[in-house]
Protein backbone atom coordinates (compact mmCIF):
# COMPACT_ATOMS: atom_id res chain seq x y z
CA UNK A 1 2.73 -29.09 -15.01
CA UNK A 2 1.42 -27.46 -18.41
CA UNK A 3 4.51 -25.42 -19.47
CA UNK A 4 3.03 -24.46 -23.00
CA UNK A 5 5.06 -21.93 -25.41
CA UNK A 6 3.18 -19.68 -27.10
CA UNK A 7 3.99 -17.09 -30.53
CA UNK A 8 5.35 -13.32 -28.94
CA UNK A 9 2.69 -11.26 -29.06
CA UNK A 10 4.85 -8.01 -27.74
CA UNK A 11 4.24 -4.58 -28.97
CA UNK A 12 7.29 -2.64 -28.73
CA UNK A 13 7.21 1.39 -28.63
CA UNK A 14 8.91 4.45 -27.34
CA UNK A 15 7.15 6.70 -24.79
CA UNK A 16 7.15 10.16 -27.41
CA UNK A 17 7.26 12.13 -24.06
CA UNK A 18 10.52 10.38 -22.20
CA UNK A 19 12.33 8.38 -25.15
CA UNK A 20 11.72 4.97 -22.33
CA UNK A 21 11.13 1.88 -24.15
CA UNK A 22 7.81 0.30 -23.60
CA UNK A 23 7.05 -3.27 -24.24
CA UNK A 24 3.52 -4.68 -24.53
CA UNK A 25 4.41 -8.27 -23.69
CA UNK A 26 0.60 -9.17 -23.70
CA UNK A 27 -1.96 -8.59 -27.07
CA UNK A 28 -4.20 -11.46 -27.09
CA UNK A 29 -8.00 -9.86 -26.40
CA UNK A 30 -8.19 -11.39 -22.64
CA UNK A 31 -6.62 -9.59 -19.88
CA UNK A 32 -3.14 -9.72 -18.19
CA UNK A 33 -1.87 -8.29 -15.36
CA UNK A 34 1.33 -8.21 -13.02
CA UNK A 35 1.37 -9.60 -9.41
CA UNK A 36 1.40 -7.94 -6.63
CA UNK A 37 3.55 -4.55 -6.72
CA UNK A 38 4.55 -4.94 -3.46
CA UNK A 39 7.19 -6.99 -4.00
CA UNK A 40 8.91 -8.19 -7.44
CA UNK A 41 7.56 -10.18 -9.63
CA UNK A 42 10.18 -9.56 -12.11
CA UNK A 43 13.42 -12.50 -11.68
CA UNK A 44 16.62 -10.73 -10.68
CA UNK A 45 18.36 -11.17 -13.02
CA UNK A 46 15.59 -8.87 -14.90
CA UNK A 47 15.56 -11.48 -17.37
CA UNK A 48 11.59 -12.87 -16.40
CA UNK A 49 8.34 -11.47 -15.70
CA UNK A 50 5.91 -13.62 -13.92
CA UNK A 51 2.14 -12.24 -14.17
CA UNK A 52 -1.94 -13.46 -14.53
CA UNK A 53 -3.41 -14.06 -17.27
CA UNK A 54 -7.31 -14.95 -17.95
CA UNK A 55 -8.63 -17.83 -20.22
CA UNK A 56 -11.74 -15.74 -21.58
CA UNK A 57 -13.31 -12.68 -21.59
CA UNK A 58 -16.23 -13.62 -19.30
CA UNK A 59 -16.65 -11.78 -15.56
CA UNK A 60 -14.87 -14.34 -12.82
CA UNK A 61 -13.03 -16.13 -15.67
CA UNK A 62 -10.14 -18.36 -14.33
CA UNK A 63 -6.60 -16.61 -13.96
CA UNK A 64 -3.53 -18.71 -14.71
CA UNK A 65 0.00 -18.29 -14.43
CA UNK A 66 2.67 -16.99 -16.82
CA UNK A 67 5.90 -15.82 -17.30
CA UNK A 68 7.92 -13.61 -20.62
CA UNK A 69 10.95 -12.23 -20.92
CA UNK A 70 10.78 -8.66 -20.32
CA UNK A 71 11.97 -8.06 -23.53
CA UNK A 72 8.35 -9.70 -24.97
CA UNK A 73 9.97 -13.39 -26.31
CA UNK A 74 9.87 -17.04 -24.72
CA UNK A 75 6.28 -15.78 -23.56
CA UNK A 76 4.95 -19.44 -21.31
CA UNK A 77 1.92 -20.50 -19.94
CA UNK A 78 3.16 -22.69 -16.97
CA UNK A 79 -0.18 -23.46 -15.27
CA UNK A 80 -3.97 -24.22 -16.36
CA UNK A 81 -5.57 -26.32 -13.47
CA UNK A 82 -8.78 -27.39 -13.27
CA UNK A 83 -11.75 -24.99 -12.75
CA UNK A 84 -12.52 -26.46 -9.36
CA UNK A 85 -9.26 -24.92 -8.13
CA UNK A 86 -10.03 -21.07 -8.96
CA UNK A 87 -7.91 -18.42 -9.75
CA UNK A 88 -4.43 -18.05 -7.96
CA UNK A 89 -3.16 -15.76 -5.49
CA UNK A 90 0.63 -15.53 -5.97
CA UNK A 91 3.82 -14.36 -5.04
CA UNK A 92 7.55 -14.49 -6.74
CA UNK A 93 10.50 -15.94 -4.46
CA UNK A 94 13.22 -13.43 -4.52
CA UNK A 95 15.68 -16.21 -6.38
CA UNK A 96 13.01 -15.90 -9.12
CA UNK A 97 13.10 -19.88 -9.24
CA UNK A 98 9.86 -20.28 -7.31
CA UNK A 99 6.42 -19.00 -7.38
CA UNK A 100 4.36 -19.41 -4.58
CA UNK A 101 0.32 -19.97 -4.71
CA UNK A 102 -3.05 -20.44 -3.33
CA UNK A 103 -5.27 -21.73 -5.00
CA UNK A 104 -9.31 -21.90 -4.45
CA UNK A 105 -8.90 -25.00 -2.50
CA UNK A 106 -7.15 -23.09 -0.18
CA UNK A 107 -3.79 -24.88 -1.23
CA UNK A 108 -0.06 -23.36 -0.67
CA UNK A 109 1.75 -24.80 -3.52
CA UNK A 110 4.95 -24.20 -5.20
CA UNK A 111 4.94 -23.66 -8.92
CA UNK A 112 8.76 -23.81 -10.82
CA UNK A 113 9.47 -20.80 -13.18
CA UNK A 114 11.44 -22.98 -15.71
CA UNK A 115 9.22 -26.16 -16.00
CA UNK A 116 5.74 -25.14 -14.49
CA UNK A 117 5.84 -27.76 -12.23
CA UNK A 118 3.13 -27.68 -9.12
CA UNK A 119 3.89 -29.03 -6.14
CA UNK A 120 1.03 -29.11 -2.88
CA UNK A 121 2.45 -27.71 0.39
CA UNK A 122 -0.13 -26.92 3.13
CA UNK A 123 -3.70 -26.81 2.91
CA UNK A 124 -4.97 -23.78 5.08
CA UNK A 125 -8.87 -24.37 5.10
CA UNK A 126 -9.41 -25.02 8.50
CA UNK A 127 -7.44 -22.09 9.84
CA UNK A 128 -9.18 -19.74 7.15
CA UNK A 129 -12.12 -19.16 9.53
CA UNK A 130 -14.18 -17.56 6.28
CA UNK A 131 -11.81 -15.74 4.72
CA UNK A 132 -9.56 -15.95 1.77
CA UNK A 133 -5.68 -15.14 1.34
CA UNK A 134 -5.57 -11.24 -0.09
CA UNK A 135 -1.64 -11.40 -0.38
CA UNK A 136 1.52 -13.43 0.14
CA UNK A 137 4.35 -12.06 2.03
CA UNK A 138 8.12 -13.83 2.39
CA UNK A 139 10.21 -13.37 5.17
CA UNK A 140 13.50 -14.84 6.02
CA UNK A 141 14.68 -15.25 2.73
CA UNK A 142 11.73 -17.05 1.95
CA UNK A 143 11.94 -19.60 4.09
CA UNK A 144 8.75 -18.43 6.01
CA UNK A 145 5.25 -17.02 3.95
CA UNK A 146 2.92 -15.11 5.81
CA UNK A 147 -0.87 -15.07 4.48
CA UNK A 148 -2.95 -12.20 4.92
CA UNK A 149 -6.63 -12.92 4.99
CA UNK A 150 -9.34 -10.77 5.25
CA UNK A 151 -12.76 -9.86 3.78
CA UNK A 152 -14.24 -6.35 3.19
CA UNK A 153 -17.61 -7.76 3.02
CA UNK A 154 -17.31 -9.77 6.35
CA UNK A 155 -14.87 -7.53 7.73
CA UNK A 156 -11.83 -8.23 9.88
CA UNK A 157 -9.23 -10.57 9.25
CA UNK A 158 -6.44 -12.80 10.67
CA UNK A 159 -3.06 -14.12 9.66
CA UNK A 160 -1.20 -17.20 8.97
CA UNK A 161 2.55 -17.92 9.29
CA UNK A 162 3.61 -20.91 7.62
CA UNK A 163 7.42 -22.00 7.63
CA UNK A 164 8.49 -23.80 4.52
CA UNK A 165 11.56 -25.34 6.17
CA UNK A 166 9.51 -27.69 9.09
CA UNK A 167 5.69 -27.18 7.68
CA UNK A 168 4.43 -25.52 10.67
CA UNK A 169 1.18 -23.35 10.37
CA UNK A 170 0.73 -20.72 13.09
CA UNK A 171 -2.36 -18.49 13.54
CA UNK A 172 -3.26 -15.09 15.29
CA UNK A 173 -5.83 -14.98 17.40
CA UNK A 174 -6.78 -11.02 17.06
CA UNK A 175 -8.80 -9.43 14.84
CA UNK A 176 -5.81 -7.97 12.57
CA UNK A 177 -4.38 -9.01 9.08
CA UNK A 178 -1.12 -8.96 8.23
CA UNK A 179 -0.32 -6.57 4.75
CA UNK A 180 3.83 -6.57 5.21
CA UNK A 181 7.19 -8.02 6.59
CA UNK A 182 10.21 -6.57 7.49
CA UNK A 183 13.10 -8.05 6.19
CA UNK A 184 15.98 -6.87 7.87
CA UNK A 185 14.45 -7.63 11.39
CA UNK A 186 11.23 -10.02 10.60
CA UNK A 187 8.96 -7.78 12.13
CA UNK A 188 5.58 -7.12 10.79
CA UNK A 189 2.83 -4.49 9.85
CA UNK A 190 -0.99 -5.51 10.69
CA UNK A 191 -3.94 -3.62 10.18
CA UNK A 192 -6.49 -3.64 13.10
CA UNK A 193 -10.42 -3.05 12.55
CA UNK A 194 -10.52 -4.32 8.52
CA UNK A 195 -13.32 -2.36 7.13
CA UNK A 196 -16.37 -4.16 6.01
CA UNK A 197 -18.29 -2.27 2.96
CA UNK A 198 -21.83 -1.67 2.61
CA UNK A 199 -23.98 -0.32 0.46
CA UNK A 200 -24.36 3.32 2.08
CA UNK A 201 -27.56 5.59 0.96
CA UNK A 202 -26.59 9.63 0.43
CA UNK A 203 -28.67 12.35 1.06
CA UNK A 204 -29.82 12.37 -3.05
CA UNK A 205 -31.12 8.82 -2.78
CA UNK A 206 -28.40 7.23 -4.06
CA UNK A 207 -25.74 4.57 -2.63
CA UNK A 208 -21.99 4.29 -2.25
CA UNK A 209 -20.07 1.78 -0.90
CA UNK A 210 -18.18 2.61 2.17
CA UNK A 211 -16.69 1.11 5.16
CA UNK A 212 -19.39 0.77 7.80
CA UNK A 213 -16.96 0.14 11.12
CA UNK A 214 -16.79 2.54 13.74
CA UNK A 215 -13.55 1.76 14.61
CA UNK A 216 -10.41 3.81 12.03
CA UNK A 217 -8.11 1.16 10.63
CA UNK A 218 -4.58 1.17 12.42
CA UNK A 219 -1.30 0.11 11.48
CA UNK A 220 0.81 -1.43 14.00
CA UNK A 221 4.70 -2.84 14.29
CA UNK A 222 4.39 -5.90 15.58
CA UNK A 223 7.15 -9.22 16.24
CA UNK A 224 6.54 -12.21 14.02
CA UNK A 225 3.49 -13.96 15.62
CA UNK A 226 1.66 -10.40 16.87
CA UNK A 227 2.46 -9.88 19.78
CA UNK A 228 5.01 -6.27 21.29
CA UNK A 229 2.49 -4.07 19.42
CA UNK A 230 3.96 -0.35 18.52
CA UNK A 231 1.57 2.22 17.01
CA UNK A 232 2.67 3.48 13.90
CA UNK A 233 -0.32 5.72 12.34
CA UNK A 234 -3.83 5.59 10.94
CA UNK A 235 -4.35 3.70 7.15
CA UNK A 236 -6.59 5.69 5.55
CA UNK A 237 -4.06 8.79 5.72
CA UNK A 238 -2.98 6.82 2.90
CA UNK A 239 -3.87 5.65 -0.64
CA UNK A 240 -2.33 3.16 -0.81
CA UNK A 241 1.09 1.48 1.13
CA UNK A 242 3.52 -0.74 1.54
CA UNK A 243 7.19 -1.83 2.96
CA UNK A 244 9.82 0.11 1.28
CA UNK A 245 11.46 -3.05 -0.61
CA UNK A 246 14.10 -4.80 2.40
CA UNK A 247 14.11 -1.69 4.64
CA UNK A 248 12.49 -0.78 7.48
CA UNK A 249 10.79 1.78 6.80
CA UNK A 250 6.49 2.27 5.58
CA UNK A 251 5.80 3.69 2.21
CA UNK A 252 2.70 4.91 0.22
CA UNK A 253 0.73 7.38 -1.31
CA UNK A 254 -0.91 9.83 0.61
CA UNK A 255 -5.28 9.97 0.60
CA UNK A 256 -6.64 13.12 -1.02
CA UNK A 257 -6.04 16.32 -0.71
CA UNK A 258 -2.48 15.40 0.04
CA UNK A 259 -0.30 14.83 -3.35
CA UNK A 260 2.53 13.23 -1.64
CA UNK A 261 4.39 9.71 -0.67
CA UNK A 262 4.75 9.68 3.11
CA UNK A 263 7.08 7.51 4.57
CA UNK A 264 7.19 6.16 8.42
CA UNK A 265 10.04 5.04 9.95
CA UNK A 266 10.32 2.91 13.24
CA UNK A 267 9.72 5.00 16.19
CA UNK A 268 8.85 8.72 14.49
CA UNK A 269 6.43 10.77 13.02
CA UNK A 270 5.31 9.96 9.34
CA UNK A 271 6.69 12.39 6.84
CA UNK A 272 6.58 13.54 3.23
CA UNK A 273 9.02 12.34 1.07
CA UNK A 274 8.07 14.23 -2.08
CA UNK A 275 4.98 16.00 -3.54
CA UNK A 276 3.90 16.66 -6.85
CA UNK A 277 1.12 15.22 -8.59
CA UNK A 278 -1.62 12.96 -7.18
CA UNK A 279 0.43 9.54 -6.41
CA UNK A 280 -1.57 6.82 -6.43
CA UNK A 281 -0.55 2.88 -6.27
CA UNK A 282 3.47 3.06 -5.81
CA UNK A 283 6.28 0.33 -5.94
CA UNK A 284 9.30 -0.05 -4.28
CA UNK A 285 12.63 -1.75 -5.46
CA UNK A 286 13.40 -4.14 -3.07
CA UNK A 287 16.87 -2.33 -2.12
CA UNK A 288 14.67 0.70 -1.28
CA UNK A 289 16.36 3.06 -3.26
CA UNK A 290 13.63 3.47 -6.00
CA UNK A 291 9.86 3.60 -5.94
CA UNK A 292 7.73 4.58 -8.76
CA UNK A 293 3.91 5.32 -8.66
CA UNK A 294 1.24 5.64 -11.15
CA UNK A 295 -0.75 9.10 -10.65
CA UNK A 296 -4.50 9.83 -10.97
CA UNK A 297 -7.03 13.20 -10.84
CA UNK A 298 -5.30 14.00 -13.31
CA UNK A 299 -3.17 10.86 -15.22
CA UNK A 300 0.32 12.32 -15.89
CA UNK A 301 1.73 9.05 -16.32
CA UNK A 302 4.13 6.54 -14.16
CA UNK A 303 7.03 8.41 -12.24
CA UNK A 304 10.17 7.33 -10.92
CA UNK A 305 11.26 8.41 -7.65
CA UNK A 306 14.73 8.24 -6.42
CA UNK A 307 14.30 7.89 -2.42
CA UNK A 308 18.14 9.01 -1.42
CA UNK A 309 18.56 12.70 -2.86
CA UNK A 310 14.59 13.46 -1.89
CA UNK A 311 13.92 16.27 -0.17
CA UNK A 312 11.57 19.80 0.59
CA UNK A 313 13.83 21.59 -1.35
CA UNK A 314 15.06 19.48 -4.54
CA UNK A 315 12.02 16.56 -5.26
CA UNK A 316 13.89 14.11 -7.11
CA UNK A 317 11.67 12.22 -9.71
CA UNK A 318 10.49 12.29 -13.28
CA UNK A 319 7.93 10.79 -15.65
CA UNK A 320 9.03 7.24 -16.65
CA UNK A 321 6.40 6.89 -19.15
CA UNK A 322 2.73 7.33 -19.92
CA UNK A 323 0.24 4.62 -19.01
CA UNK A 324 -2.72 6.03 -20.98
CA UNK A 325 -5.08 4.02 -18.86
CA UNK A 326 -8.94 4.66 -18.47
CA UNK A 327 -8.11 4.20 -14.70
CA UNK A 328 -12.35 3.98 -14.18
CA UNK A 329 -11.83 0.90 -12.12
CA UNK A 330 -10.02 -1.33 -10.00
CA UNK A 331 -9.09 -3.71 -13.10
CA UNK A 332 -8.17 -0.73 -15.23
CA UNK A 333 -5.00 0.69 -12.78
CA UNK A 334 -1.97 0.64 -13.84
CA UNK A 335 -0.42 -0.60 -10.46
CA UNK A 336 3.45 -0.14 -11.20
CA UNK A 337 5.87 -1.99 -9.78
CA UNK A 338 10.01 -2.67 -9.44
CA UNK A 339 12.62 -5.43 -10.50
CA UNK A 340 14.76 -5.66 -7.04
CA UNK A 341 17.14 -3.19 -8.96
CA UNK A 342 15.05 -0.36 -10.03
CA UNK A 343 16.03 -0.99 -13.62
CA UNK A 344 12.88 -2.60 -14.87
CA UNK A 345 9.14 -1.49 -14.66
CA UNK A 346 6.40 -3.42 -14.84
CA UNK A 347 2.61 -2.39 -14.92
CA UNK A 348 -0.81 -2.82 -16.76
CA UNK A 349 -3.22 -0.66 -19.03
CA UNK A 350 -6.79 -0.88 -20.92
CA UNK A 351 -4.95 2.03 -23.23
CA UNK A 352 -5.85 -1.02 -26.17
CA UNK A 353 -9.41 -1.62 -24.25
CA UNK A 354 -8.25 -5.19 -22.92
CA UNK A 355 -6.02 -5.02 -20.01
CA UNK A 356 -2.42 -5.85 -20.59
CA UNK A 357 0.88 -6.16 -19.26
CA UNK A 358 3.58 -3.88 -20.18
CA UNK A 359 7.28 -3.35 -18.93
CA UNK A 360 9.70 -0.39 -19.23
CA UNK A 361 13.05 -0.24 -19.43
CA UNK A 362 14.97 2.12 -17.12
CA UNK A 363 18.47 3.24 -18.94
CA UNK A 364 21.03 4.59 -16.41
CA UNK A 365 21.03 8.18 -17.96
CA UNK A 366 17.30 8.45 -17.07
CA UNK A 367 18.03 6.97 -13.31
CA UNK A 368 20.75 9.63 -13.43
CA UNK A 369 18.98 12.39 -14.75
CA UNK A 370 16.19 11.97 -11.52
CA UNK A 371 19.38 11.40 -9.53
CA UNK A 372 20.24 15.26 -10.29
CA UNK A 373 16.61 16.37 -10.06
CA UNK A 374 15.99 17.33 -13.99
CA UNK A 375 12.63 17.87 -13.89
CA UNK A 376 9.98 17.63 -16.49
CA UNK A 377 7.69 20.67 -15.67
CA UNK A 378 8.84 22.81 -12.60
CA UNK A 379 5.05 23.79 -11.99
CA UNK A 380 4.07 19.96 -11.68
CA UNK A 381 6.69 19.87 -8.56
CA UNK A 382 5.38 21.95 -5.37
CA UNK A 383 8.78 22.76 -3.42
C-alpha cells in the first residue's frame, strides 16, 4: 500500500473552438497517461480517474498507479513497488472499487482505489510461454479476467482465462490472442496469425518495420475458451478496434484511405457508421451509445460520435475539443476514451512537450447538439 496525496497540479481551460472544459489533471515534467481506452478507466460515478504515471524522465522508467478526481483535486499516488516488479498493465473494475494488475513478475493482483492496497492473486509465468499480458479484459461482471498475450517481435500469441471467484487459470492452445469480450453473451474476439515485425529494407536502401507473416490477421467470434469459431473480417481493414462498450457489436477506425468507423455486427457484413475526417484510436461508452475518436493526417481534434441517430444521410458527431498533440509517435497519441456514461472524456497530449493526462467534460447541450446533427464544418462531413 503507498496511498500518498500529492498538491493539484490541474490546469483548467476552455477549448476556444467548442466552449468544452478541459482539465489538465497532470503538470509535473514526467509523463501520464490513461489506461486502456477500451474500456473505462474513469469510476462511474465520474467522480475518479485512474491512469499511469512515470517516476522519471528516463526511456523504460517505471510506471505506477494513480488516481484524481476528474475535476483535477484529491490527485493520489496509490502504488510505487519495487523496481524488480516493472511497470503495470492494468485494468478498472466496472464498480470503480478495484483495479486489476500485472505486474513484471507476471503477478494478477488487485489494487483498492480508496486505500491503494495490493493484494497477489495468480501468478501466470508458467502459462506465459514467452510472452507478456498486452491487455486485461473483464467478463461476467468481473468475476472472470481474460489476459491477452502476445509479442510482435516473436509473433503469435495465446490467452488466459482466469476466474476470480474459484482461482482457476485456463489456457488456449491455438495460436490466437484474445483483444475483447462480449458482455451481454461472454463470447469473445481473437486475432489469429499476430504479426511479428522486422526490420524490412525498401527499394532506396532504407528500412521500415513491418509485419513479416504471410498469413493476414483475422478476427474471429469465438465461445469463452476458443472454441465454435465464426469469421468476422480481416484486422488490418482497420486502424484501430474494439467492442462497442457492453454490446455486441465490433467497433474501430477504418485503415487508410478509408475516413470512417466501421462497425460489425454478429452474423453480417461490416459497415460504415460515419465518415468524415481520418478517425484514428476511438472509445466507446460502455452503454454503446457514444464513441469518440481522436483524428490524424490532418489533427482536427477529438470528436464525439453519437452511435443511435448515425447514418449515410445525417453523420451525427462534432468536435469535442482539440488535443493539440505532436501525434509523431506511439507515446504522443491522444488515445481518447469514455466514462460508462458518455459524459466524461479522458485522453493524453505532449501539447506542453511532456505527456499528460487531460479530461473533458461533456455538458448535455453539447451531447444534444450531436444528437440533432449540428455540425461544425459541413465540408469536413462527406454524406
Amino acid at each position: 500500500m503507498h496511498r500518498q496525496r500529492f498538491y493539484s497540479e490541474r490546469i483548467e481551460r476552455i477549448d476556444p473552438f467548442t466552449g468544452i472544459r478541459v482539465v489538465q489533471i497532470t503538470s509535473y515534467p514526467t509523463p501520464s497517461v490513461p489506461l486502456f481506452y477500451a474500456w473505462p478507466s474513469i469510476t462511474p460515478d465520474n467522480r475518479r480517474v485512474i491512469f499511469y504515471a512515470a517516476r522519471s524522465t528516463r526511456r523504460g522508467a517505471q510506471m505506477d498507479l494513480w488516481r484524481c478526481d476528474t475535476d483535477g483535486l484529491n490527485l493520489f499516488q496509490l502504488t510505487e513497488r519495487e523496481e524488480r516488479y516493472g511497470s503495470p498493465t492494468a485494468v478498472l473494475g466496472l464498480d470503480g472499487k478495484t483495479i486489476y494488475a500485472f505486474w513484471g513478475d507476471l503477478t494478477l493482483t488487485s489494487v483498492d482505489v480508496e486505500t491503494g492496497k495490493i493484494e497477489e492473486l495468480v501468478n501466470i509465468e508458467r502459462y506465459s510461454k514467452g510472452y507478456y499480458p498486452n491487455n486485461l479484459h473483464l467478463v461476467d461482471m468481473g468475476r472472470r479476467i481474460y489476459v491477452e498475450l502476445r509479442s510482435a517481435y516473436e509473433g503469435g500469441g495465446r490467452f488466459l482465462k482466469l476466474d476470480l471467484v474459484t482461482g482457476e487459470v485456463r489456457h488456449s492452445d491455438i495460436d490466437a490472442t484474445v483483444i475483447g469480450c462480449d458482455q451481454s453473451t461472454g463470447r469473445l474476439v481473437i486475432v489469429k496469425n499476430y504479426q511479428k515485425v522486422a526490420a524490412v529494407k525498401r527499394p532506396d536502401g532504407t528500412s521500415v518495420i513491418r509485419n513479416v507473416r504471410p498469413e493476414p490477421m483475422t478476427l474471429w467470434n469465438t465461445d469463452e475458451n476458443g472454441g465454435d469459431e465464426r469469421y468476422m473480417c480481416r484486422l488490418d481493414m482497420f486502424g484501430h478496434s474494439t467492442f462497442l462498450g457492453k454490446t455486441s457489436v465490433w467497433q474501430g477506425t477504418g485503415q487508410p484511405p478509408e475516413r470512417c468507423i466501421w462497425l460489425v455486427e454478429p452474423g453480417k457484413e461490416p459497415y460504415k457508421l460515419v465518415q468524415g475526417p481520418y478517425f484514428w484510436h476511438s472509445g466507446p461508452s460502455f452503454d454503446g451509445e457514444w464513441i469518440v475518436a481522436d483524428t490524424s493526417w490532418p489533427n482536427m481534434g477529438i470528436q464525439l460520435i453519437h452511435v443511435p441517430t448515425n447514418s449515410k444521410s445525417s453523420p451525427h458527431f462534432r468536435t469535442l475539443c482539440h488535443d493539440n498533440a505532436e501525434q509523431g509517435h506511439a507515446g504522443a497519441h491522444p488515445h481518447p476514451g469514455l466514462s460508462q456514461d458518455g459524459r466524461v472524456c479522458v485522453f493524453s497530449s505532449d501539447m506542453t512537450g511532456v505527456q499528460h493526462v487531460y479530461v473533458a467534460h461533456v455538458t448535455d447541450q453539447f451531447r444534444e447538439s450531436v444528437k440533432a446533427g449540428e455540425l461544425d464544418n459541413p465540408r469536413d462531413k462527406q454524406m
